[in-house]
C-alpha atoms as a PDB file:
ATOM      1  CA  UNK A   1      27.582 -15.306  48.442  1.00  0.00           C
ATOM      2  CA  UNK A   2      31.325 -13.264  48.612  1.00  0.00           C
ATOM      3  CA  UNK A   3      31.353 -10.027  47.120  1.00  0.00           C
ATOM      4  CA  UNK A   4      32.860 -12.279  44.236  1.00  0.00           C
ATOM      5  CA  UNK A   5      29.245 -13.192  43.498  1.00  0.00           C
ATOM      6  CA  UNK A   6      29.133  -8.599  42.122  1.00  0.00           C
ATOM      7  CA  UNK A   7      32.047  -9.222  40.426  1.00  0.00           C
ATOM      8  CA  UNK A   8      30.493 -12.142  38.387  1.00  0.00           C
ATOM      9  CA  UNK A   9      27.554 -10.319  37.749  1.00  0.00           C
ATOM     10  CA  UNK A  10      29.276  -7.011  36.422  1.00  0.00           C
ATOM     11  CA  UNK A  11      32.045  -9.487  34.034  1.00  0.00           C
ATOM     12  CA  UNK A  12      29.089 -11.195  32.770  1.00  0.00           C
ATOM     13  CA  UNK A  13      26.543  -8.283  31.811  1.00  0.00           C
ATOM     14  CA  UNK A  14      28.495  -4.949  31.869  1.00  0.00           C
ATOM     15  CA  UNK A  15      30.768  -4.022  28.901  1.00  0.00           C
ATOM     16  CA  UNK A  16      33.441  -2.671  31.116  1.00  0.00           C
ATOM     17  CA  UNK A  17      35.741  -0.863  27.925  1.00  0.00           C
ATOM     18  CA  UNK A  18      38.397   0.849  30.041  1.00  0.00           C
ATOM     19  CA  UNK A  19      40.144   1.321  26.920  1.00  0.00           C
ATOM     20  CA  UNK A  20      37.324   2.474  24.932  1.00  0.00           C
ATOM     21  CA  UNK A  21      38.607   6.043  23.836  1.00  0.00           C
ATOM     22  CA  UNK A  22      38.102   8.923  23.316  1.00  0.00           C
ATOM     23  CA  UNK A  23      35.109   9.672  24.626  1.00  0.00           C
ATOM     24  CA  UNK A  24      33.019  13.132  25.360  1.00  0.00           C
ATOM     25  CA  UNK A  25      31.352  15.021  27.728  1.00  0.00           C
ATOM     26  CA  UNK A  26      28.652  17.696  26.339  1.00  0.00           C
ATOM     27  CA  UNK A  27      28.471  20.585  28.599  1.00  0.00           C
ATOM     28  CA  UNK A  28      27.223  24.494  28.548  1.00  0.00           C
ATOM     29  CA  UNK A  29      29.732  27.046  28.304  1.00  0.00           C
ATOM     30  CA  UNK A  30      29.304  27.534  32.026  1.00  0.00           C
ATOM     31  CA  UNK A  31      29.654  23.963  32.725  1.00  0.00           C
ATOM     32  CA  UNK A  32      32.981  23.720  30.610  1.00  0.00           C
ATOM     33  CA  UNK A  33      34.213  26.846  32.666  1.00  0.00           C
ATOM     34  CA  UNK A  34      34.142  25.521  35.875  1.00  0.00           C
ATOM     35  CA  UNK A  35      35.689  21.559  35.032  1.00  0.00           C
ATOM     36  CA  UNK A  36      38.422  23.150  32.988  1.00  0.00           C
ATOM     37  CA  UNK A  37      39.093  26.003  35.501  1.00  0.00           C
ATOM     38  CA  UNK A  38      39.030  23.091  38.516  1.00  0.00           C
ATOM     39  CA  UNK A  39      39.809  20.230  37.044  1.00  0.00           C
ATOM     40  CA  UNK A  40      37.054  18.532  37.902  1.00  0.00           C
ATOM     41  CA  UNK A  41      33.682  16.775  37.730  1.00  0.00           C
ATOM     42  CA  UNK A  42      30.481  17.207  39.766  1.00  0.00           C
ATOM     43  CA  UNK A  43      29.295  13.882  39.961  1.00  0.00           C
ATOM     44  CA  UNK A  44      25.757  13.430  40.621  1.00  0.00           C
ATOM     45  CA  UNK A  45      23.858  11.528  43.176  1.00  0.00           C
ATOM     46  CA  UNK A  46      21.795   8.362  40.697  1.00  0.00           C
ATOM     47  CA  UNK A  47      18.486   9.020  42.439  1.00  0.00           C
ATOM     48  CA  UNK A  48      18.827  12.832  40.872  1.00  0.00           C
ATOM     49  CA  UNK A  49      19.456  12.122  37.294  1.00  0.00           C
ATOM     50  CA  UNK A  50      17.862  13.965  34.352  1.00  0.00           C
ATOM     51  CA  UNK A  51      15.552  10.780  33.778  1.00  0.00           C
ATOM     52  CA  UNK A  52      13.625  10.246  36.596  1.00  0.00           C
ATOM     53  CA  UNK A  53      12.366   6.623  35.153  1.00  0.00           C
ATOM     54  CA  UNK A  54      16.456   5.270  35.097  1.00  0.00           C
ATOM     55  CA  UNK A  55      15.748   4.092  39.113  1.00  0.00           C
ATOM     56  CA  UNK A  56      12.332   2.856  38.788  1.00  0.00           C
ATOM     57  CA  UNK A  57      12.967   1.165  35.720  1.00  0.00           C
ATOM     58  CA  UNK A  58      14.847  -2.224  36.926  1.00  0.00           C
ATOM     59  CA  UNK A  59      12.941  -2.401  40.191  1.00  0.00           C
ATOM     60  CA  UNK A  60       9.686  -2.880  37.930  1.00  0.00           C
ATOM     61  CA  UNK A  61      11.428  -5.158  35.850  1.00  0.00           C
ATOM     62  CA  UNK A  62      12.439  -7.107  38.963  1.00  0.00           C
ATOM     63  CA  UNK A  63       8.799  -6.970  40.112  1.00  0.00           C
ATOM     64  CA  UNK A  64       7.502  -8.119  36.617  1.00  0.00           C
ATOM     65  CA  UNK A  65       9.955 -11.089  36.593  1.00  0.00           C
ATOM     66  CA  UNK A  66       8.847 -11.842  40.525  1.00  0.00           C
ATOM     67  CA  UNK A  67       5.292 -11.841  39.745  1.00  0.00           C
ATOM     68  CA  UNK A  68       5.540 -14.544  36.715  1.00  0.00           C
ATOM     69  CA  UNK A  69       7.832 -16.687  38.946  1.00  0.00           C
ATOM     70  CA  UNK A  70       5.634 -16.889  41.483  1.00  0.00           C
ATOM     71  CA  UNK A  71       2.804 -17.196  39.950  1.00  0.00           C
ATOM     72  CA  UNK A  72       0.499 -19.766  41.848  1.00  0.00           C
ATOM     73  CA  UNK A  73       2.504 -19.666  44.840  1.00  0.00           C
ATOM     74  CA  UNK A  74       0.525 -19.241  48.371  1.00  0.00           C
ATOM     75  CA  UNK A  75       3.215 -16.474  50.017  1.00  0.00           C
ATOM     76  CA  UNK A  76       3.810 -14.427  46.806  1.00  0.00           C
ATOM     77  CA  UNK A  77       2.440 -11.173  47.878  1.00  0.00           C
ATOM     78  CA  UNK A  78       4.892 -11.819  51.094  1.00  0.00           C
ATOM     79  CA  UNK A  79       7.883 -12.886  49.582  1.00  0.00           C
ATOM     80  CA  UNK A  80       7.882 -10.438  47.013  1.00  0.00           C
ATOM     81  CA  UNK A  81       7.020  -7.496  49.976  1.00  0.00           C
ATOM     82  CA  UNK A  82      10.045  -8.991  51.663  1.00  0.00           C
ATOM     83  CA  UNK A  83      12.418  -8.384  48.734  1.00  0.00           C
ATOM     84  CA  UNK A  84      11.404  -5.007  47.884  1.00  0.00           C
ATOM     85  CA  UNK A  85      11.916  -4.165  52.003  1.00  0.00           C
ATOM     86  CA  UNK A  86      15.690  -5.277  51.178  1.00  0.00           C
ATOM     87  CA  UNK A  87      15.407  -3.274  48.039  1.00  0.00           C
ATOM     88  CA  UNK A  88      14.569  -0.016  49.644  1.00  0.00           C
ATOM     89  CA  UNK A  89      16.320  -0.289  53.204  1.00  0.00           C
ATOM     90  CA  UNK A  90      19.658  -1.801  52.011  1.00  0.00           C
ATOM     91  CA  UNK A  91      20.904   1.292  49.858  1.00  0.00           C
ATOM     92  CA  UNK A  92      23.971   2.039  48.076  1.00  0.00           C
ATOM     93  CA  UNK A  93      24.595   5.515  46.828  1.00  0.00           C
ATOM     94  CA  UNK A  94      25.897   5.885  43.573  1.00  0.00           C
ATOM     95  CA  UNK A  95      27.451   9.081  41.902  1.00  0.00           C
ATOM     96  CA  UNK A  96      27.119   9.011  37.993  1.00  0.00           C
ATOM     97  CA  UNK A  97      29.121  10.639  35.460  1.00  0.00           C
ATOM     98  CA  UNK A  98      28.374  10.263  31.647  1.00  0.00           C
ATOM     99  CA  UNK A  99      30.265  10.285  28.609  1.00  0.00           C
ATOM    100  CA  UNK A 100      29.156   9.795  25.165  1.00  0.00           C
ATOM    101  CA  UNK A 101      30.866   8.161  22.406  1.00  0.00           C
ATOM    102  CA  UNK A 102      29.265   9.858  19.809  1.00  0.00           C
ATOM    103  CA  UNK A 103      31.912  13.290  19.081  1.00  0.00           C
ATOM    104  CA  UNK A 104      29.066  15.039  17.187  1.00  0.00           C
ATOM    105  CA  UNK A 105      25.430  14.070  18.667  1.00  0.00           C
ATOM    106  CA  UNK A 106      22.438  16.003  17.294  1.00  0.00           C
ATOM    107  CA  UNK A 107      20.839  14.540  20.788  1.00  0.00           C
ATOM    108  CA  UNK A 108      23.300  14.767  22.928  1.00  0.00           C
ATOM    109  CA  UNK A 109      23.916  19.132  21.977  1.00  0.00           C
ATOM    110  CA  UNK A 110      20.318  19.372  22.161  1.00  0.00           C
ATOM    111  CA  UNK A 111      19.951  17.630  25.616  1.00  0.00           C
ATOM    112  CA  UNK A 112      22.710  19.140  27.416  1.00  0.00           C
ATOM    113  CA  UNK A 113      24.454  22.199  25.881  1.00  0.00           C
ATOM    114  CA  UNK A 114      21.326  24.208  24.139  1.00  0.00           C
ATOM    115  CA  UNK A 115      22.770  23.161  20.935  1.00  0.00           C
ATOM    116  CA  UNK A 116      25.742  25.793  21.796  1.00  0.00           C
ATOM    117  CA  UNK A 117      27.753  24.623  24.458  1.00  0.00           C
ATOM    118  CA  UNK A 118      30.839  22.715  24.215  1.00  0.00           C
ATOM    119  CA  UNK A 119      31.835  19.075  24.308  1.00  0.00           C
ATOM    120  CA  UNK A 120      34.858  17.818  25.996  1.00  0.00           C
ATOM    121  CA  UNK A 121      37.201  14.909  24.368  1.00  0.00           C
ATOM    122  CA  UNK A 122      38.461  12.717  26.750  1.00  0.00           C
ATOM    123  CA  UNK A 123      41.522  10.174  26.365  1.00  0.00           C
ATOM    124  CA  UNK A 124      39.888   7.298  29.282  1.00  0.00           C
ATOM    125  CA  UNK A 125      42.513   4.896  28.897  1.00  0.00           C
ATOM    126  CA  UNK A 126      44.006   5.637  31.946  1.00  0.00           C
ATOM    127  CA  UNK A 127      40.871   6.423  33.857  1.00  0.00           C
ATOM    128  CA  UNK A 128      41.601   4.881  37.585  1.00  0.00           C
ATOM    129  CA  UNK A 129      44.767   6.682  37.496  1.00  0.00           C
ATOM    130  CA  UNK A 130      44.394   9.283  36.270  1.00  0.00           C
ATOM    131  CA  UNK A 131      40.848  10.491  37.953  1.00  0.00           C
ATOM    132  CA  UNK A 132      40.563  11.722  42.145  1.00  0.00           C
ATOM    133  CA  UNK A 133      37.874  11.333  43.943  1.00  0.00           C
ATOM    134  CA  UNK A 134      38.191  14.311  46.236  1.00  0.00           C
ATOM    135  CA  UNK A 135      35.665  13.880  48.923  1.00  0.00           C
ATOM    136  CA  UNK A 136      36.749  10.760  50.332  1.00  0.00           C
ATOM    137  CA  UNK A 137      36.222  10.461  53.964  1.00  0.00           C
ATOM    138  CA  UNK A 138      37.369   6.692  54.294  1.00  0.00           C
ATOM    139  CA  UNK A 139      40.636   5.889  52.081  1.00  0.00           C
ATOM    140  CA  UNK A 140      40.485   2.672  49.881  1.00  0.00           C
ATOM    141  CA  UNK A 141      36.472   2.462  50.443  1.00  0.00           C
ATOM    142  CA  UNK A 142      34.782   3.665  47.098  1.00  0.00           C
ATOM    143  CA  UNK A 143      34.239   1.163  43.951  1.00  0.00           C
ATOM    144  CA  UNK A 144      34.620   2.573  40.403  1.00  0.00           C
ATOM    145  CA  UNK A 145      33.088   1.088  37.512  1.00  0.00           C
ATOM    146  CA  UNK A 146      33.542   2.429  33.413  1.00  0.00           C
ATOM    147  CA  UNK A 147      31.357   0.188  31.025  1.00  0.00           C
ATOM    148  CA  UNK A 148      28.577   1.414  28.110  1.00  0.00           C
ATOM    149  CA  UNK A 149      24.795   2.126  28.673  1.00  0.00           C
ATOM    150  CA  UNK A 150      23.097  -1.475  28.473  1.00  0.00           C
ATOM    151  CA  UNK A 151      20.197  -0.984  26.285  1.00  0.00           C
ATOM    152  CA  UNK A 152      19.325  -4.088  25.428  1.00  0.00           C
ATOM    153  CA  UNK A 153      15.789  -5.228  26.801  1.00  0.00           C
ATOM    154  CA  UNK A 154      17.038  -9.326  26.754  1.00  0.00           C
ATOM    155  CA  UNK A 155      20.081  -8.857  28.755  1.00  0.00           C
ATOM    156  CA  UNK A 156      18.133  -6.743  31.237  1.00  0.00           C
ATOM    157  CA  UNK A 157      15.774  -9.722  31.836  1.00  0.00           C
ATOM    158  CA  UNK A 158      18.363 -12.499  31.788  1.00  0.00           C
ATOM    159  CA  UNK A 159      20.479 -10.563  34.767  1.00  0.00           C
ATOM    160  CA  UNK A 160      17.723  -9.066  36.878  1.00  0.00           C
ATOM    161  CA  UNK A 161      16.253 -12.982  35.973  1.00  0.00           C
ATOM    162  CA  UNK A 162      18.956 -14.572  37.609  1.00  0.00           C
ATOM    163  CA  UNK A 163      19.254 -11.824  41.036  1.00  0.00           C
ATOM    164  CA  UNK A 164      14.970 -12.576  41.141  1.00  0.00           C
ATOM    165  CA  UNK A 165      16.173 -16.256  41.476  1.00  0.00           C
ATOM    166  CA  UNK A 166      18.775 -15.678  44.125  1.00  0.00           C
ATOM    167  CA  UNK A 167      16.472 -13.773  45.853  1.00  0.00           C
ATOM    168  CA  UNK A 168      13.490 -15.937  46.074  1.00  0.00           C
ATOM    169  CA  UNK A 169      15.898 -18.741  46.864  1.00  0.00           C
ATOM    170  CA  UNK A 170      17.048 -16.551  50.252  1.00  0.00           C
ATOM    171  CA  UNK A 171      13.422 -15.779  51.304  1.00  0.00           C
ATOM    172  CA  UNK A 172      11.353 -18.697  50.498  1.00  0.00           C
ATOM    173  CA  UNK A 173      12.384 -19.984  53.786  1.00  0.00           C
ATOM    174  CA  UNK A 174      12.784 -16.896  55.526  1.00  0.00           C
ATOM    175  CA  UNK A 175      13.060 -17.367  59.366  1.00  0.00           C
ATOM    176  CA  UNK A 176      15.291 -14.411  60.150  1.00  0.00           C
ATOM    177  CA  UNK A 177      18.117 -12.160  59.481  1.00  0.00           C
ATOM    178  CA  UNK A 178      21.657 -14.001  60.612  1.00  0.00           C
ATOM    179  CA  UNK A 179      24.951 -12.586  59.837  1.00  0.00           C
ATOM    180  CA  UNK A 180      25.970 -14.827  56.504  1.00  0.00           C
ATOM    181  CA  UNK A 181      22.173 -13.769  55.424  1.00  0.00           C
ATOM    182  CA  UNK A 182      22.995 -10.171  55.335  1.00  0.00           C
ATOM    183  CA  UNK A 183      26.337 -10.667  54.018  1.00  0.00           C
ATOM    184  CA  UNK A 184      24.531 -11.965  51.012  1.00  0.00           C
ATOM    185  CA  UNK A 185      21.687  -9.647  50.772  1.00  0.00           C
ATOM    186  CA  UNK A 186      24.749  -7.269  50.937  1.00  0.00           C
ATOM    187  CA  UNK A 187      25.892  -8.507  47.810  1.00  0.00           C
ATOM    188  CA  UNK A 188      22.750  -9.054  46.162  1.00  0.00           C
ATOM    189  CA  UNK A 189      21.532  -5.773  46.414  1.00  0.00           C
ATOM    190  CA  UNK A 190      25.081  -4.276  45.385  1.00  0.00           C
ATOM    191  CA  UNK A 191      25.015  -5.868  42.061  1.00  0.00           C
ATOM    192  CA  UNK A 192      21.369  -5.042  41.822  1.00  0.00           C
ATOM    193  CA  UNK A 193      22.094  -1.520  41.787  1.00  0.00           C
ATOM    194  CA  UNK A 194      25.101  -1.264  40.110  1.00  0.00           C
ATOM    195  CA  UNK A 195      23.740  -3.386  36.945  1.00  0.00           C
ATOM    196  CA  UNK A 196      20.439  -0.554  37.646  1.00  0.00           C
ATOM    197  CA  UNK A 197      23.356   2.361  37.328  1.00  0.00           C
ATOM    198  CA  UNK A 198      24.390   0.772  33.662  1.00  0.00           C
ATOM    199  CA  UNK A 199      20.794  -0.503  32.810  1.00  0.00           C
ATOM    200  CA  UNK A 200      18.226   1.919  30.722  1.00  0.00           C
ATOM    201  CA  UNK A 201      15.174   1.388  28.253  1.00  0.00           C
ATOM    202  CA  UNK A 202      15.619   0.919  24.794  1.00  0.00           C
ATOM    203  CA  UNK A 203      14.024   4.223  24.160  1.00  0.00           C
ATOM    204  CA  UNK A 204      17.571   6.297  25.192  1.00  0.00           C
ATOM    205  CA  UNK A 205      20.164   4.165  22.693  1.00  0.00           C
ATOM    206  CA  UNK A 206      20.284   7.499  20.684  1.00  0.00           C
ATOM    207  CA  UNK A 207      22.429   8.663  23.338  1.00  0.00           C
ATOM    208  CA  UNK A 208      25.197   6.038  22.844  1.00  0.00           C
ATOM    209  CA  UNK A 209      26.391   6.631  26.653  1.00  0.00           C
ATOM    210  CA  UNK A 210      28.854   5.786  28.646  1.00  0.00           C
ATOM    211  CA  UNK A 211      29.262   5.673  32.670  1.00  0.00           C
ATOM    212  CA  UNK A 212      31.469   6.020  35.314  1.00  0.00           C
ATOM    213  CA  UNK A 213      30.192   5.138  38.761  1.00  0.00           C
ATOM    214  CA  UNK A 214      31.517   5.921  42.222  1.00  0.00           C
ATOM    215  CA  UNK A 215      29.897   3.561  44.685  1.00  0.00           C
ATOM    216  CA  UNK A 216      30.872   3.905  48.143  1.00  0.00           C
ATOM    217  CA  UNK A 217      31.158   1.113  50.784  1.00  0.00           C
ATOM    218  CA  UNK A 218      28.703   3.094  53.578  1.00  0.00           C
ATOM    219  CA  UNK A 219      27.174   6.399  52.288  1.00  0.00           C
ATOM    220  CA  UNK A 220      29.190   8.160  54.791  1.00  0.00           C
ATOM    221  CA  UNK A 221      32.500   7.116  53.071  1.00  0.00           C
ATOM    222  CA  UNK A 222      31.936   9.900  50.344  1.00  0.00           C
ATOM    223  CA  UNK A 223      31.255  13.204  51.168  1.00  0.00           C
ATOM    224  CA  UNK A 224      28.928  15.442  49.669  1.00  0.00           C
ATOM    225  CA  UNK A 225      27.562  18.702  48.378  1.00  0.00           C
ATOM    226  CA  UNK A 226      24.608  20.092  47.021  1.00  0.00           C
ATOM    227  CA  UNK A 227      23.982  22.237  43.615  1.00  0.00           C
ATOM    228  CA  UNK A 228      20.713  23.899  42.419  1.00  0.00           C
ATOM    229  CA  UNK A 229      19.485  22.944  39.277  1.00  0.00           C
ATOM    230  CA  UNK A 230      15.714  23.362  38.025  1.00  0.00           C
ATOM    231  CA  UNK A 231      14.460  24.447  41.466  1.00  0.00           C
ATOM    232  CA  UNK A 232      16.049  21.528  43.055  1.00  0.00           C
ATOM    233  CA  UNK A 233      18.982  20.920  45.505  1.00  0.00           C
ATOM    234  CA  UNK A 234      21.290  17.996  43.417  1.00  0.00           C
ATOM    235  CA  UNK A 235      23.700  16.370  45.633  1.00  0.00           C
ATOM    236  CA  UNK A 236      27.237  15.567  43.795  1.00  0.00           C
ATOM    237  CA  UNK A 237      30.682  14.276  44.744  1.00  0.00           C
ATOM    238  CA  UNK A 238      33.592  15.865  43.107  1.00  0.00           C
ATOM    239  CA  UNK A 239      36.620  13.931  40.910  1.00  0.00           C
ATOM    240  CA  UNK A 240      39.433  15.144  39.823  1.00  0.00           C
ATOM    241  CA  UNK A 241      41.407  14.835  36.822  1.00  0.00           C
ATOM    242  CA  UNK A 242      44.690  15.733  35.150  1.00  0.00           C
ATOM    243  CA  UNK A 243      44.778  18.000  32.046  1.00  0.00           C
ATOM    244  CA  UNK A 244      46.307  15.329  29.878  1.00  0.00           C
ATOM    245  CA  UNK A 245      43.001  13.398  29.451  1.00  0.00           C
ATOM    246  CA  UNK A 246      41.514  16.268  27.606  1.00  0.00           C
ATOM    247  CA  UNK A 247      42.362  16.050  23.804  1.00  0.00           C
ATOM    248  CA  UNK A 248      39.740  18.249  22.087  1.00  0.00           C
ATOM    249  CA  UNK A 249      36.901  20.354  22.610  1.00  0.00           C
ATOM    250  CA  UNK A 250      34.303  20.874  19.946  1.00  0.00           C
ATOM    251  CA  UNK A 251      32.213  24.063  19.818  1.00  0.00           C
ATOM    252  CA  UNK A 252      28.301  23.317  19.845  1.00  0.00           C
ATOM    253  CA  UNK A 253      26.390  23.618  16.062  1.00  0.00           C
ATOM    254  CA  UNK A 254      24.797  26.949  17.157  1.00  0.00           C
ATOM    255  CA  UNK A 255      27.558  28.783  17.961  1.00  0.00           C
ATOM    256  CA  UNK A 256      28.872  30.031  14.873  1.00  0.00           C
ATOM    257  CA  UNK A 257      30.817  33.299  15.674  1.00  0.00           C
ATOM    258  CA  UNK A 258      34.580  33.262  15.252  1.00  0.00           C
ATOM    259  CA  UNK A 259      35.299  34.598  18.511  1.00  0.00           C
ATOM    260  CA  UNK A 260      34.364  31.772  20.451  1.00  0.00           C
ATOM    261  CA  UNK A 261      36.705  29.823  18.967  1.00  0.00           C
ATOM    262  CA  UNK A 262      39.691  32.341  19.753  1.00  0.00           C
ATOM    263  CA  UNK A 263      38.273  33.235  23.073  1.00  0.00           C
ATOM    264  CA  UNK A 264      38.104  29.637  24.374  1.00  0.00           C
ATOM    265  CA  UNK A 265      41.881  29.415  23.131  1.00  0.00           C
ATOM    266  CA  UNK A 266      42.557  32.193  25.288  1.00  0.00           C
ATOM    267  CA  UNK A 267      40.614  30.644  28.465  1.00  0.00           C
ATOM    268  CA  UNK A 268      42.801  27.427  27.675  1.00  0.00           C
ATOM    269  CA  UNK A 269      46.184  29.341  28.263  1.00  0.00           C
ATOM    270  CA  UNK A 270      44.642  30.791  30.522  1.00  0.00           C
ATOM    271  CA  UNK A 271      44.368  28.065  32.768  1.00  0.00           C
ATOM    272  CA  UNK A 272      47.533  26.105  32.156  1.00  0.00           C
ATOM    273  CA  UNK A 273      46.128  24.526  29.259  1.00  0.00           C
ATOM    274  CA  UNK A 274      48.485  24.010  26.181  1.00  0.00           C
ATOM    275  CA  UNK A 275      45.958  25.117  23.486  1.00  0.00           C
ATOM    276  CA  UNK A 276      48.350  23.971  20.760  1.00  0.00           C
ATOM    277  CA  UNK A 277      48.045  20.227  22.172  1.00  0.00           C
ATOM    278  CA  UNK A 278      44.052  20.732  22.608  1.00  0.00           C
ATOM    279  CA  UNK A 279      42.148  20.246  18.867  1.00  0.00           C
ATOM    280  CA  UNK A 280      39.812  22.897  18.818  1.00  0.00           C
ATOM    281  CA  UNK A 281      36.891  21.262  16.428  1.00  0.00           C
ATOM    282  CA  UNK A 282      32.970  23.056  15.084  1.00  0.00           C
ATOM    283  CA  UNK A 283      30.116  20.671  15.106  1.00  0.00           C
ATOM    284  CA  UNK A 284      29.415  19.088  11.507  1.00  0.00           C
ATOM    285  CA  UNK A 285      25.566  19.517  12.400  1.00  0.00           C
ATOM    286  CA  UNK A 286      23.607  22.098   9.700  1.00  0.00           C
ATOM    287  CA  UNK A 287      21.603  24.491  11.585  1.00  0.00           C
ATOM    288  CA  UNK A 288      18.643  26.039   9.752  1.00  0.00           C
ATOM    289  CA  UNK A 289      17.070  29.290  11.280  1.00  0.00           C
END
């Protein structure tokens, strides 16, 4: 099982659309200050996302899908112990950063700006080249990956279906850990988690998201910082990006004086931005008060 064996996986059940575009990025005005004044994201750490169900929500599918299978079988309370050990001590971490593809989301403003924030349009054609990952500690070592939000419950099965059966095939004759073993437990758990990273119940489709994943070889690869948000320290990776990839910025459906527009043209030029190249859009959405 070659790393090949992730690749397959991610062809068959991601949708990567690296030419999907534009697509947007809804922010506060405080989070649209610092990526336009930096040029750049702070990517956060997958086990620290908003939804704290995304993680747990393929591992129970897995263990769903494990119990059925095995079903009748004398070792199944081992066997399925033994995969969740490789689950949880075989660990990959993964920085997320999330797009939508909706330009005007009633959700999406709600969720993440306070209804009058900003949201920035992004030209992701050119994605790989045109993004930096800026806390690299080991050159050539990180994996990227672009692709929608899988929402659908039947694809979810059918992949995490087929990693249940490769795993049950490597430890229903378990007699130790040799080097091709962990090679493919390597693997196995890799596309595990990054299918987990793209995977999410039915119940979030409103969002219409997209993804794009940093997943470094050894956790020390990628270095790290921490943010406070909600009481919490949020670890994050930083990529940067080049001012051509923004195209627009739309002001948020509750922020309906005229000087924001002409004072967010001003913090454009002020930062090297051509404003006249930048559409400068208000939300469609009606507001009642």
């Amino acid at each position: 099982m070659e790393y090949q064996y992730v690749i397959d996986k991610i062809d068959k059940y991601l949708e990567m659309d690296e030419y999907l575009t534009p697509l947007y990025h809804y922010t506060s005005v405080y989070g649209i200050e610092g990526i336009l004044k930096k040029r750049e994201f702070w990517v956060s750490h997958s086990d620290f996302l908003n939804d704290k169900t995304e993680r747990k929500y393929t591992i129970n599918l897995l263990i769903n899908i494990l119990d059925n299978k095995l079903e009748g079988f004398s070792r199944k309370k081992e066997l399925i112990d033994l995969i969740l050990y490789n689950l949880n001590s075989i660990d990959f971490p993964i920085y997320v950063l999330s797009f939508c593809q909706n330009k005007d989301s009633n959700l999406m403003w709600s969720n993440y700006s306070n209804n009058d924030g900003y949201n920035l349009e992004f030209d992701l054609s050119t994605f790989r080249s045109d993004f930096e990952i800026l806390d690299v500690n080991v050159e050539d070592s990180i994996a990227t990956y672009k692709s929608k939000v899988i929402y659908d419950k039947e694809i979810h099965k059918e992949a995490i279906t087929e990693l249940a059966d490769d795993y049950i095939e490597i430890f229903e004759n378990f007699s130790g850990i040799g080097v091709e073993l962990k090679i493919k437990l390597h693997n196995l758990q890799l596309a595990f988690q990054i299918l987990s990273a793209f995977f999410k119940d039915e119940c979030f489709q409103q969002e219409e998201e997209h993804r794009f994943i940093l997943v470094p070889a050894f956790a020390d690869d990628l270095a790290y910082h921490c943010r406070v948000a909600n009481g919490a320290f949020i670890p994050y990776t930083r990529i940067g990006f080049e001012s051509n990839l923004i195209k627009g910025v739309t002001i948020g459906p509750k922020n309906k004086m005229d000087i924001s527009e002409e004072g967010l043209k001003s913090f454009l030029t002020l930062n090297g931005f051509d404003s006249e190249d930048i559409e400068i859009k208000r939300s469609n959405i009606p507001y009642r008060y």
